[in-house]
PDB file of N, CA and C in Angstrom:
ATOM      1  N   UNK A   1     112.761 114.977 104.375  1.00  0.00           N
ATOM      2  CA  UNK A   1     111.706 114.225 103.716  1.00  0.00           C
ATOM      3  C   UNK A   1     110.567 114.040 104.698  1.00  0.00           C
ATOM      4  N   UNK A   2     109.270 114.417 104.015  1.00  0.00           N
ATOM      5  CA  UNK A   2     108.218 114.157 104.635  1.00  0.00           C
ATOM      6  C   UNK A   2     107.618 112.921 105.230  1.00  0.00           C
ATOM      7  N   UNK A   3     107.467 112.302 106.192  1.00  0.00           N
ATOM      8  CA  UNK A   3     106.653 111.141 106.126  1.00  0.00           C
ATOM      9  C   UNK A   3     105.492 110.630 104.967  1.00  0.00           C
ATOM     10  N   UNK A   4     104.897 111.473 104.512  1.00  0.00           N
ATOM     11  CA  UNK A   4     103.777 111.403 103.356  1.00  0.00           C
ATOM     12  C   UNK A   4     104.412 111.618 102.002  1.00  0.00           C
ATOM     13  N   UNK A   5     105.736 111.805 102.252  1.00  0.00           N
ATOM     14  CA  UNK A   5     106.179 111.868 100.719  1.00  0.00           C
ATOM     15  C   UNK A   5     106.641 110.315 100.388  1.00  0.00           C
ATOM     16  N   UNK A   6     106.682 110.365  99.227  1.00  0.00           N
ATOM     17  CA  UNK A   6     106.738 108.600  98.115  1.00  0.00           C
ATOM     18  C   UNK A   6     108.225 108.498  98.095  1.00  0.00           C
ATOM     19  N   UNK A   7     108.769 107.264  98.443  1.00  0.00           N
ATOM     20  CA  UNK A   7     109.620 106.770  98.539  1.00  0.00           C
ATOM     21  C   UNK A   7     110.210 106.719  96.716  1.00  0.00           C
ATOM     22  N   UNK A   8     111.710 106.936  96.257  1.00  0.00           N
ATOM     23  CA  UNK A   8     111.653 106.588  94.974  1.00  0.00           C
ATOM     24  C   UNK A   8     112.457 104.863  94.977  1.00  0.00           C
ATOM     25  N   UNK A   9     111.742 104.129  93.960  1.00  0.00           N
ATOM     26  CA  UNK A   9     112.552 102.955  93.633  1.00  0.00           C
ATOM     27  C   UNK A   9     113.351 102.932  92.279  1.00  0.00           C
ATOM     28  N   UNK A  10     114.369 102.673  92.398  1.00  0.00           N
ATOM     29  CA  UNK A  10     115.249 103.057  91.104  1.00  0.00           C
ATOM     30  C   UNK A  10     115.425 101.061  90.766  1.00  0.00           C
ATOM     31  N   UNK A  11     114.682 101.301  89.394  1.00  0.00           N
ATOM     32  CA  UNK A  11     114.907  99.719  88.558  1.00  0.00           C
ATOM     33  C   UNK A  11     116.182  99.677  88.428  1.00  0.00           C
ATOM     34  N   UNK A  12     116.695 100.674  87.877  1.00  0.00           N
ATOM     35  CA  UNK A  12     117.697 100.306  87.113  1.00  0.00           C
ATOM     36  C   UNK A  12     118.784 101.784  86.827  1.00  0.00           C
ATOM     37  N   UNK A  13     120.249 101.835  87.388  1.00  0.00           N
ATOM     38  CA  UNK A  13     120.740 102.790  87.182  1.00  0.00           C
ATOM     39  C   UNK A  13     120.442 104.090  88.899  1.00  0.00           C
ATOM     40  N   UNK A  14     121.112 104.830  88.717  1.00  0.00           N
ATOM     41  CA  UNK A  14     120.316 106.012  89.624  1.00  0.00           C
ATOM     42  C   UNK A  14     121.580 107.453  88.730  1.00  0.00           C
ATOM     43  N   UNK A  15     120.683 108.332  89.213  1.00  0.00           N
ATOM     44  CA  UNK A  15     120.691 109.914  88.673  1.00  0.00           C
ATOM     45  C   UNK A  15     122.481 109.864  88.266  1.00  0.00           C
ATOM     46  N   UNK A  16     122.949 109.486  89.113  1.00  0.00           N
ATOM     47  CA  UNK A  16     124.137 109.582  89.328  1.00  0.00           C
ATOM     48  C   UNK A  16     125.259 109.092  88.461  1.00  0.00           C
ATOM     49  N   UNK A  17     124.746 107.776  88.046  1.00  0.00           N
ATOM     50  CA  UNK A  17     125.786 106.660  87.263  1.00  0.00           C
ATOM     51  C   UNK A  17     125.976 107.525  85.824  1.00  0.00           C
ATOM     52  N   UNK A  18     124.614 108.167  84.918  1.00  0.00           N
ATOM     53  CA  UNK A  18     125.551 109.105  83.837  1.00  0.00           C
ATOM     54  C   UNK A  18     126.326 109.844  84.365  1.00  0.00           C
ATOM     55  N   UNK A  19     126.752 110.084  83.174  1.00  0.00           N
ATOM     56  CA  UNK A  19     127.689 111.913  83.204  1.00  0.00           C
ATOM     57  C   UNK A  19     126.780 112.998  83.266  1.00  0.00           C
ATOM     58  N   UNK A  20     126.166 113.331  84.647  1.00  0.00           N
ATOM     59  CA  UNK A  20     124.741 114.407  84.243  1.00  0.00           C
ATOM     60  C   UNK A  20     126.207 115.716  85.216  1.00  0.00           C
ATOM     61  N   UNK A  21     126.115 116.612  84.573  1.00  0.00           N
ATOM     62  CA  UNK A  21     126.871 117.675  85.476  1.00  0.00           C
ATOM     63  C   UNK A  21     126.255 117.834  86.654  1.00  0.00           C
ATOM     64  N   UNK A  22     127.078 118.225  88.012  1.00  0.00           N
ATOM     65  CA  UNK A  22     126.025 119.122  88.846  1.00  0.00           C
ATOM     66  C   UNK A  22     125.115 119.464  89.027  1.00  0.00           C
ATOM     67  N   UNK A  23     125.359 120.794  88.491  1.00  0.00           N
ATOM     68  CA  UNK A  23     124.384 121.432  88.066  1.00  0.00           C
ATOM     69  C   UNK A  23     122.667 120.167  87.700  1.00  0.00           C
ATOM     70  N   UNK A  24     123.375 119.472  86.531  1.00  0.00           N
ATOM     71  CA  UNK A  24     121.966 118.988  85.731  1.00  0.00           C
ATOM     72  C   UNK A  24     121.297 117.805  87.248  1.00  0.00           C
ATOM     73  N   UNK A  25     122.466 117.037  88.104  1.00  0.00           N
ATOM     74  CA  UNK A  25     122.091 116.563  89.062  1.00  0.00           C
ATOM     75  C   UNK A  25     121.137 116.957  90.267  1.00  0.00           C
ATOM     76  N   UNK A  26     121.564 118.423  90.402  1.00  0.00           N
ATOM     77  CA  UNK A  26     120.681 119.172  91.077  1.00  0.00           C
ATOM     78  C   UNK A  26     119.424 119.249  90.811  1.00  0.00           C
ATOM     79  N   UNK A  27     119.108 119.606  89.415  1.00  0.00           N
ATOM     80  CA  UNK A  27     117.797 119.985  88.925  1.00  0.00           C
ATOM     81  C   UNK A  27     117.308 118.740  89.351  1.00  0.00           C
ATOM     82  N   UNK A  28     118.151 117.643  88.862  1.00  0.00           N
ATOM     83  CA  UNK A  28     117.339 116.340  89.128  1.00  0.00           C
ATOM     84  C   UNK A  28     116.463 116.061  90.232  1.00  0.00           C
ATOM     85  N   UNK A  29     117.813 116.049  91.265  1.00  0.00           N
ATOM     86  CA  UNK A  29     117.002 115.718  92.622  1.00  0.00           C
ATOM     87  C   UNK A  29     116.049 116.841  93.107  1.00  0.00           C
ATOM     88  N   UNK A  30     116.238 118.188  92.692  1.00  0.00           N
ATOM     89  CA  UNK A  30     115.028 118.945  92.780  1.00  0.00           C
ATOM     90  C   UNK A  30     113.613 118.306  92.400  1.00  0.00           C
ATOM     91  N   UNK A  31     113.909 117.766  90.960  1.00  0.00           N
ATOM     92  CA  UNK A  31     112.325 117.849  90.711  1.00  0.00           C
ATOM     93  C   UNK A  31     111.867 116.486  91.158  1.00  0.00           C
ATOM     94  N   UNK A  32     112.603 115.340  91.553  1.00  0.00           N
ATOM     95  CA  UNK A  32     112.312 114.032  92.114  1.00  0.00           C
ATOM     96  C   UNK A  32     111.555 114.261  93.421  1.00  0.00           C
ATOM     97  N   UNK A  33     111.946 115.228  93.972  1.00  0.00           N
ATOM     98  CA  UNK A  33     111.268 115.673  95.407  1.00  0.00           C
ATOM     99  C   UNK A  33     110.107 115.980  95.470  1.00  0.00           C
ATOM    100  N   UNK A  34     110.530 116.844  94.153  1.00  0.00           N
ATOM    101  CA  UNK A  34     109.141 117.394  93.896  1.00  0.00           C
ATOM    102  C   UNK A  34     107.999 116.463  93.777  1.00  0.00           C
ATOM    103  N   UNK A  35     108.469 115.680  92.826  1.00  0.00           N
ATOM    104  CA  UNK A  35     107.501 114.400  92.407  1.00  0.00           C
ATOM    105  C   UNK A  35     107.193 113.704  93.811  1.00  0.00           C
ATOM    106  N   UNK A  36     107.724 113.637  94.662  1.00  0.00           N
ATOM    107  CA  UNK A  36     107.756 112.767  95.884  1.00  0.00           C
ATOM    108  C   UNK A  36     106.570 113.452  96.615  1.00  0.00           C
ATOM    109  N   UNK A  37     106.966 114.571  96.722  1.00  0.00           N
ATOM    110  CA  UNK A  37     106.214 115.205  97.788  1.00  0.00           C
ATOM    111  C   UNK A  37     104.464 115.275  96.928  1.00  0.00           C
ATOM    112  N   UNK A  38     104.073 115.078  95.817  1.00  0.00           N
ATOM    113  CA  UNK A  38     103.235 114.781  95.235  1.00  0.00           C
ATOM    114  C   UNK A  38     102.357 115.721  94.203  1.00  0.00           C
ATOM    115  N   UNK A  39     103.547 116.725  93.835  1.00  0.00           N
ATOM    116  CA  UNK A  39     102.994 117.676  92.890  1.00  0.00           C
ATOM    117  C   UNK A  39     103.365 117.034  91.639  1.00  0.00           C
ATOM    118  N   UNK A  40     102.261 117.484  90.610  1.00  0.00           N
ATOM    119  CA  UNK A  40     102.077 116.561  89.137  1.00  0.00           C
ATOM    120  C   UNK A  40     103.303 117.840  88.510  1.00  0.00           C
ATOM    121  N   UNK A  41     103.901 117.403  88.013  1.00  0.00           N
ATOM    122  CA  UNK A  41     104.985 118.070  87.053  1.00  0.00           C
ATOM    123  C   UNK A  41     104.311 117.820  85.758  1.00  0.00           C
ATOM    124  N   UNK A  42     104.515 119.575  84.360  1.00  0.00           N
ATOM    125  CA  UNK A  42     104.104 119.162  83.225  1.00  0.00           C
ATOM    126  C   UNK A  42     105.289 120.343  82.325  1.00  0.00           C
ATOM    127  N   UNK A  43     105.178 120.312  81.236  1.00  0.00           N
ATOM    128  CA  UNK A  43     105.827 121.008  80.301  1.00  0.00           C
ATOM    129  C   UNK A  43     106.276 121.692  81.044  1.00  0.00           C
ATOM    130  N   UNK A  44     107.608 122.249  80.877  1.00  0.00           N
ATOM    131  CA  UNK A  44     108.631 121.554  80.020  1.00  0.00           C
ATOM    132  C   UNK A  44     109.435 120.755  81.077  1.00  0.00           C
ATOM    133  N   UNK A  45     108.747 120.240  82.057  1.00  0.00           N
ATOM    134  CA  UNK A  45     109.905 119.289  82.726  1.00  0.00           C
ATOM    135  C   UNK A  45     109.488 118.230  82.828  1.00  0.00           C
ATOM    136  N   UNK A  46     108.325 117.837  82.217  1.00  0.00           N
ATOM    137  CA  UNK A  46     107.967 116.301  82.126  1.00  0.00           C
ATOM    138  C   UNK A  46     107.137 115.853  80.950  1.00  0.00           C
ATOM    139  N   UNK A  47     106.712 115.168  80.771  1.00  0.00           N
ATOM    140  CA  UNK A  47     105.717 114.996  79.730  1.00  0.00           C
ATOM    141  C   UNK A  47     105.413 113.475  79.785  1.00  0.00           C
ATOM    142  N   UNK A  48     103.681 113.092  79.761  1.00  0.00           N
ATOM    143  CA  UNK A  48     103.111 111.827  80.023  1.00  0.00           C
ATOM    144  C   UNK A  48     104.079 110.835  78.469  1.00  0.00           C
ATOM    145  N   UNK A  49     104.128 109.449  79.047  1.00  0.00           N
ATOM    146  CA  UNK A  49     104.883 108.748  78.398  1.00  0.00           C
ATOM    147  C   UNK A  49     103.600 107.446  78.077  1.00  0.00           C
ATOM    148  N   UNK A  50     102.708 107.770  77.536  1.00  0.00           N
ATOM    149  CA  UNK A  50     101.455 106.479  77.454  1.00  0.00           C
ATOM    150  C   UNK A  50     101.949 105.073  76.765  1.00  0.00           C
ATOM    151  N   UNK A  51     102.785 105.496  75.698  1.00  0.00           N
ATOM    152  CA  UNK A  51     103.481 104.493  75.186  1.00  0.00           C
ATOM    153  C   UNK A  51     103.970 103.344  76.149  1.00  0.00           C
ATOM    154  N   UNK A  52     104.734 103.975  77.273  1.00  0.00           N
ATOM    155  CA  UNK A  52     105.085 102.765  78.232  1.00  0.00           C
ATOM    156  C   UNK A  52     104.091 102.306  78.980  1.00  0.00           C
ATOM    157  N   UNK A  53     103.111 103.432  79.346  1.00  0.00           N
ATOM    158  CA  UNK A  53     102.272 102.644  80.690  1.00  0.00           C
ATOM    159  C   UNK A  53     101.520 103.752  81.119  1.00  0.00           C
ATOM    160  N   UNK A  54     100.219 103.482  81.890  1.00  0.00           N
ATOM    161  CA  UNK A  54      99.668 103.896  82.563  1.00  0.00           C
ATOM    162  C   UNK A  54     100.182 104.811  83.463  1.00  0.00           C
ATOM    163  N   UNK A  55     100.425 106.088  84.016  1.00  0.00           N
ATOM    164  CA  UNK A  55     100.973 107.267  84.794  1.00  0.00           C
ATOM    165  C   UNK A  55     102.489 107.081  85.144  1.00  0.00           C
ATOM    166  N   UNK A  56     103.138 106.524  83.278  1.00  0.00           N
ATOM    167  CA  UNK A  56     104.391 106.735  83.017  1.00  0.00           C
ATOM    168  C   UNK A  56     104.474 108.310  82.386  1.00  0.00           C
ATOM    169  N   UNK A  57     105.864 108.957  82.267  1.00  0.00           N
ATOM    170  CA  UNK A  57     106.148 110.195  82.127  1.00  0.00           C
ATOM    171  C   UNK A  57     107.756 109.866  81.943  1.00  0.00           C
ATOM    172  N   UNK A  58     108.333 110.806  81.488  1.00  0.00           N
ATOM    173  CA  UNK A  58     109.407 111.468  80.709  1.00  0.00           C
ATOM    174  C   UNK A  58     109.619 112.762  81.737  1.00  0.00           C
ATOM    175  N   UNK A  59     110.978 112.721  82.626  1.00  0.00           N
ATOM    176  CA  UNK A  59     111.352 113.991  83.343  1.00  0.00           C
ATOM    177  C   UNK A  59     112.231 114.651  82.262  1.00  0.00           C
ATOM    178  N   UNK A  60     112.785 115.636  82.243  1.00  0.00           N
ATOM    179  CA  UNK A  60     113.509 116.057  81.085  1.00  0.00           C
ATOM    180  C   UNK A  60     114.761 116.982  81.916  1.00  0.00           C
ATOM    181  N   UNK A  61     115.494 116.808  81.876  1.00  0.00           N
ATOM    182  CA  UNK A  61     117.770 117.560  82.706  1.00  0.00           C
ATOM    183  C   UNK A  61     117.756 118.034  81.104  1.00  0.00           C
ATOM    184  N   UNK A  62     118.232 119.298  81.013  1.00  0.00           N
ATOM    185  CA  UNK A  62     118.851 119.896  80.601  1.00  0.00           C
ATOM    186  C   UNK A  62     120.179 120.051  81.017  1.00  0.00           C
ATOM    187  N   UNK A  63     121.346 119.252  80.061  1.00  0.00           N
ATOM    188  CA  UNK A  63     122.591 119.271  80.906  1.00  0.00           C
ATOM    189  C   UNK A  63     123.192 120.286  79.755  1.00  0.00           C
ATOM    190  N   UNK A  64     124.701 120.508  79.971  1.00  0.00           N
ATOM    191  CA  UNK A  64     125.574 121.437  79.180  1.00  0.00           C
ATOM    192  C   UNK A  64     125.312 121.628  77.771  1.00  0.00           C
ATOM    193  N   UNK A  65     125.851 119.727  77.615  1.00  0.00           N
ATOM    194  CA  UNK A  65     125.800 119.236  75.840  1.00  0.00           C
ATOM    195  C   UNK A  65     124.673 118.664  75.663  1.00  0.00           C
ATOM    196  N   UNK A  66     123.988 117.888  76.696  1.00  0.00           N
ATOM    197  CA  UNK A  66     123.216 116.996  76.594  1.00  0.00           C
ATOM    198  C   UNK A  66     121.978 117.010  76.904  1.00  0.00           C
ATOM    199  N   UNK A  67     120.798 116.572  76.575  1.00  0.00           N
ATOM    200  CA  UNK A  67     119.283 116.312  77.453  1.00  0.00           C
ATOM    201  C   UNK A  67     119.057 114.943  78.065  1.00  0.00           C
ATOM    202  N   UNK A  68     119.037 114.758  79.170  1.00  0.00           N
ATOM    203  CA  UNK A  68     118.742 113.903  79.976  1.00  0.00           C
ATOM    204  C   UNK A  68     117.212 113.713  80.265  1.00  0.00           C
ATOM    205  N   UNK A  69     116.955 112.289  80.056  1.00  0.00           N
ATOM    206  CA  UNK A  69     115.609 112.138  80.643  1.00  0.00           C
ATOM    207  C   UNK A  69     115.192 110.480  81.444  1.00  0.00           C
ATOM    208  N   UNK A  70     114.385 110.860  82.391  1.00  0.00           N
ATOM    209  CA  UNK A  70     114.118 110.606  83.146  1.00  0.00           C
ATOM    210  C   UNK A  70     112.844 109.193  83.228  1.00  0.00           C
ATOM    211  N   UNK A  71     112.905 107.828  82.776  1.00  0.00           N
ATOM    212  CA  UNK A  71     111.398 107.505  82.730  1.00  0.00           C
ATOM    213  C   UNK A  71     111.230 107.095  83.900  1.00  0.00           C
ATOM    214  N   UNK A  72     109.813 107.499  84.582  1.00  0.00           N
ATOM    215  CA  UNK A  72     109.319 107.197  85.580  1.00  0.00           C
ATOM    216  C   UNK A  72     107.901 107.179  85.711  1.00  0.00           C
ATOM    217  N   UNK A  73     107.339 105.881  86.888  1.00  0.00           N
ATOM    218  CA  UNK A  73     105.815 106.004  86.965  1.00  0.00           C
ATOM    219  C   UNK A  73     105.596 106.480  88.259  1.00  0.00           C
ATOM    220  N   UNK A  74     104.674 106.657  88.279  1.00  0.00           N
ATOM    221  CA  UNK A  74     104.166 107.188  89.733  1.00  0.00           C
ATOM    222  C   UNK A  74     102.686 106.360  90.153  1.00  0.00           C
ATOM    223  N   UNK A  75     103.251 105.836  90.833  1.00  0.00           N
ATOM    224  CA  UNK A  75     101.990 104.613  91.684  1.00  0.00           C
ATOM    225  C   UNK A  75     101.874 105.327  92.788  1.00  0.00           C
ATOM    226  N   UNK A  76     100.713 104.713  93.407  1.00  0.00           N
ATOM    227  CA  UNK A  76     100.019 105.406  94.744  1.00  0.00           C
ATOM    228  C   UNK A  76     101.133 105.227  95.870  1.00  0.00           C
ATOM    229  N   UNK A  77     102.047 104.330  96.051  1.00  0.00           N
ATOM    230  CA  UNK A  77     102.883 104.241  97.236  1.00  0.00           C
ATOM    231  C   UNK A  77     104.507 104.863  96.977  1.00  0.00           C
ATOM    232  N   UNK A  78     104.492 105.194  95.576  1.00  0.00           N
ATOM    233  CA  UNK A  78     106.256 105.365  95.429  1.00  0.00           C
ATOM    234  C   UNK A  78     106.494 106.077  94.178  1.00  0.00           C
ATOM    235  N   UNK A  79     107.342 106.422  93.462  1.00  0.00           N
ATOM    236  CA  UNK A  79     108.076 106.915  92.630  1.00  0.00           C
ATOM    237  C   UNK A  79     109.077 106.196  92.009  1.00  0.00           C
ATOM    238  N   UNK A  80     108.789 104.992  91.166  1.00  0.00           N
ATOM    239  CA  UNK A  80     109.155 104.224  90.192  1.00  0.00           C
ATOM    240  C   UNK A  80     109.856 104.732  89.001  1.00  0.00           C
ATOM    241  N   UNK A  81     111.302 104.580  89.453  1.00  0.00           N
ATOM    242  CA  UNK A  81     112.221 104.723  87.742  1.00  0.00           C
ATOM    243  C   UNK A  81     112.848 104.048  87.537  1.00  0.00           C
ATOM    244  N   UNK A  82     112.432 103.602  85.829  1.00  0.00           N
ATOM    245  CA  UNK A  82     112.643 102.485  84.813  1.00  0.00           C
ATOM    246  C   UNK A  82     114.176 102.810  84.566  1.00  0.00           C
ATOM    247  N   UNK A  83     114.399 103.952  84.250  1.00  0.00           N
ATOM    248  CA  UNK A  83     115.709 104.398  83.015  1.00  0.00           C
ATOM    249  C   UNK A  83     115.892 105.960  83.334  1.00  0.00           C
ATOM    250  N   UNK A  84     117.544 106.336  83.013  1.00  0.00           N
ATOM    251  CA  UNK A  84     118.087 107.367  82.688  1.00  0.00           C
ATOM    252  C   UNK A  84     118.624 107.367  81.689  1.00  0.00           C
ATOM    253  N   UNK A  85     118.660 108.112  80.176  1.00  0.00           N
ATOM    254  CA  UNK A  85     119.129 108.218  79.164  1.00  0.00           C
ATOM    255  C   UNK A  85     118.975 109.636  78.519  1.00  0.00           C
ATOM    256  N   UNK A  86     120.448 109.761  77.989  1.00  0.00           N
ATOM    257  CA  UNK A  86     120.515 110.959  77.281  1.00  0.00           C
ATOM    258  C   UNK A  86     119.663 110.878  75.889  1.00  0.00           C
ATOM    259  N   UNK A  87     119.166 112.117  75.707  1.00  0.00           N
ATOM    260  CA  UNK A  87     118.949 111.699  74.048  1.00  0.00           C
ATOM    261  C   UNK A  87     119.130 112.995  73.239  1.00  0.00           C
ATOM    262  N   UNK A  88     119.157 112.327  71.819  1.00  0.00           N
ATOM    263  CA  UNK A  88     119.065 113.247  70.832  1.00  0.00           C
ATOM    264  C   UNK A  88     118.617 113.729  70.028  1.00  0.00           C
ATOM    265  N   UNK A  89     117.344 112.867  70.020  1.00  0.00           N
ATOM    266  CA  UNK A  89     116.267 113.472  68.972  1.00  0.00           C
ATOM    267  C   UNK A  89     114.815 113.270  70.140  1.00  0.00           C
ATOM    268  N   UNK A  90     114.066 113.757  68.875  1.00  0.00           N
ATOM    269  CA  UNK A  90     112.892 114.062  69.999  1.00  0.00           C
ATOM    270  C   UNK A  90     111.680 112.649  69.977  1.00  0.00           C
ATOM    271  N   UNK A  91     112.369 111.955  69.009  1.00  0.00           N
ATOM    272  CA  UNK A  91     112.104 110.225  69.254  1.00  0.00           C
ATOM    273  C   UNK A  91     112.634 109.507  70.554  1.00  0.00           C
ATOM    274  N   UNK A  92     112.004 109.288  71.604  1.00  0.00           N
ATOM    275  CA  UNK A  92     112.154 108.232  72.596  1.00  0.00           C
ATOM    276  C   UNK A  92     112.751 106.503  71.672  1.00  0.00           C
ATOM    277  N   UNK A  93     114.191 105.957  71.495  1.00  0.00           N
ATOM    278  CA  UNK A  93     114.060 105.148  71.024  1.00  0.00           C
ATOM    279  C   UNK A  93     113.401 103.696  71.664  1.00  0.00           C
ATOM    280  N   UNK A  94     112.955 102.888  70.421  1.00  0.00           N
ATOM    281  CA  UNK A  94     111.951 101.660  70.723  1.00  0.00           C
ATOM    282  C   UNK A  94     112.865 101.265  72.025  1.00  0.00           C
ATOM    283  N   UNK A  95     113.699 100.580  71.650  1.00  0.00           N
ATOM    284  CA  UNK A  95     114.585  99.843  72.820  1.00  0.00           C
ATOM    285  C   UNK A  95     114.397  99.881  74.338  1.00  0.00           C
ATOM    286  N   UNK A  96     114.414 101.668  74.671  1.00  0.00           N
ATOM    287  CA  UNK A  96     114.486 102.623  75.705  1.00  0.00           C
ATOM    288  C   UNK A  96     112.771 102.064  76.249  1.00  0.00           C
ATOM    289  N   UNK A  97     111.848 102.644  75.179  1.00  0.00           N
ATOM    290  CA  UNK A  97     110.553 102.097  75.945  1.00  0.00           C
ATOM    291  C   UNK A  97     110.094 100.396  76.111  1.00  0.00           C
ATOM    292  N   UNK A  98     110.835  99.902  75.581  1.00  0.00           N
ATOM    293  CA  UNK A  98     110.547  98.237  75.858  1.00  0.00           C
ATOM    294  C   UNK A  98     111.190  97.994  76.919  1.00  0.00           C
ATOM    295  N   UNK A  99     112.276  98.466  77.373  1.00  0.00           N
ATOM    296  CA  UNK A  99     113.288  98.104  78.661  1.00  0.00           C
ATOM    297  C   UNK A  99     112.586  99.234  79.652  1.00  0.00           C
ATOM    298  N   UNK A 100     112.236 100.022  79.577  1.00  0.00           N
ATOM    299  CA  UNK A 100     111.151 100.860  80.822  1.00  0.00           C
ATOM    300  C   UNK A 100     109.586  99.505  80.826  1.00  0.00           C
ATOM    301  N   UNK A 101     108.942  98.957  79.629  1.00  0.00           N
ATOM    302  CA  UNK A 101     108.132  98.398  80.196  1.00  0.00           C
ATOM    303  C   UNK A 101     108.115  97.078  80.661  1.00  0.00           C
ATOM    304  N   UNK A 102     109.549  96.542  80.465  1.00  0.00           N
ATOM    305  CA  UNK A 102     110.334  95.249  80.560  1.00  0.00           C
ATOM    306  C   UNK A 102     110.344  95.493  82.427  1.00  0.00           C
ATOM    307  N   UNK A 103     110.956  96.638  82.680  1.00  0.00           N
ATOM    308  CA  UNK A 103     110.958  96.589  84.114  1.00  0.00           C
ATOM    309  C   UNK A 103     109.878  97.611  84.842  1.00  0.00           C
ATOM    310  N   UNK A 104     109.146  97.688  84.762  1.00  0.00           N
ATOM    311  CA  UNK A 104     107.877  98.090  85.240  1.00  0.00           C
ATOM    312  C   UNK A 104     107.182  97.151  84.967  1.00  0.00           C
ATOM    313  N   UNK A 105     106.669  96.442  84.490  1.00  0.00           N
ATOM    314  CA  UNK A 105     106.489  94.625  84.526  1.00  0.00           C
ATOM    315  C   UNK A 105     106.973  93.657  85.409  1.00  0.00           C
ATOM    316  N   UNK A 106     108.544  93.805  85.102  1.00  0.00           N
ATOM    317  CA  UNK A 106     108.832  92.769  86.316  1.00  0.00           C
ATOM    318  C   UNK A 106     108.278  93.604  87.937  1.00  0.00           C
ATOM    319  N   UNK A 107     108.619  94.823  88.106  1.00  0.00           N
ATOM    320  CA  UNK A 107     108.722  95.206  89.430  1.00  0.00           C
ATOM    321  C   UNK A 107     107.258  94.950  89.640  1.00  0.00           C
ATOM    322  N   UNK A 108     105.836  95.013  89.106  1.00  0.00           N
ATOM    323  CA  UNK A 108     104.698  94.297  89.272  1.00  0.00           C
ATOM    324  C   UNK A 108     104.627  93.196  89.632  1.00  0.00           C
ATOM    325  N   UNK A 109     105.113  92.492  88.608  1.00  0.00           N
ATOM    326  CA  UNK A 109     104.995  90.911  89.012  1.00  0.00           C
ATOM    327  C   UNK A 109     105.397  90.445  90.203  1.00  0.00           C
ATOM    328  N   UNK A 110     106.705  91.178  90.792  1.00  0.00           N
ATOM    329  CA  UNK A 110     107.557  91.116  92.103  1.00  0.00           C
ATOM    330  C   UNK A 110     107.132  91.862  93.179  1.00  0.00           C
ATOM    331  N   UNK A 111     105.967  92.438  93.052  1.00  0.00           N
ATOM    332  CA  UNK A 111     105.781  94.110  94.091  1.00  0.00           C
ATOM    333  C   UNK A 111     104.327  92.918  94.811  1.00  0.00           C
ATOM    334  N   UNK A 112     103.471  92.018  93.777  1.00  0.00           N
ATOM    335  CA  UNK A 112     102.128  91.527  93.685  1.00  0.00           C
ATOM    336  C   UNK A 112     102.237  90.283  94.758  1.00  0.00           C
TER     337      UNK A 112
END
């Protein structure tokens, strides 16, 4: 890790606690690095999430059975993730984005 690369803060959960295979773990921490080291990721491995927030985004794991995704913001000092959740339709459910802006809120209020 670079000195100039962004530290990640995990709200809640980390990569690990699902059932993501290997394999899908790998990709993970691949593209987290990526994000770290400060290249903008877009289709098909991320996609802006405006609904939650300001330079929130959606990483997207392709696992065996499953799609894994990723919410995270990216602030000037770090690499902020809200949530890991599998899903199954191509609806983000309500719940999922109120608890990403539930804690990207608090970690403001607490960061300020």
């Amino acid at each position: 890790m670079s000195p100039k690369d962004k530290p990640l803060v995990w709200l809640h959960g980390e990569v690990k606690t699902p059932a993501l295979s290997a394999q899908a773990r790998l990709e993970a921490g691949y593209l987290l690095r990526v994000l770290q080291s400060g290249v903008s990721l877009s289709m098909p491995h991320s996609r802006p999430m405006p609904g939650i927030g300001r330079n929130c985004h959606e990483l997207r794991i392709n696992d065996e059975s499953k799609t894994w995704r990723i919410f995270y913001r990216i602030d000037p000092d770090a690499i902020i993730i809200a949530e890991v959740v599998s899903k199954k339709t191509g609806k983000t459910p309500a719940k999922v984005m109120d608890n990403c802006k539930s804690r990207f809120r608090q970690y403001d209020n607490e960061s300020s």
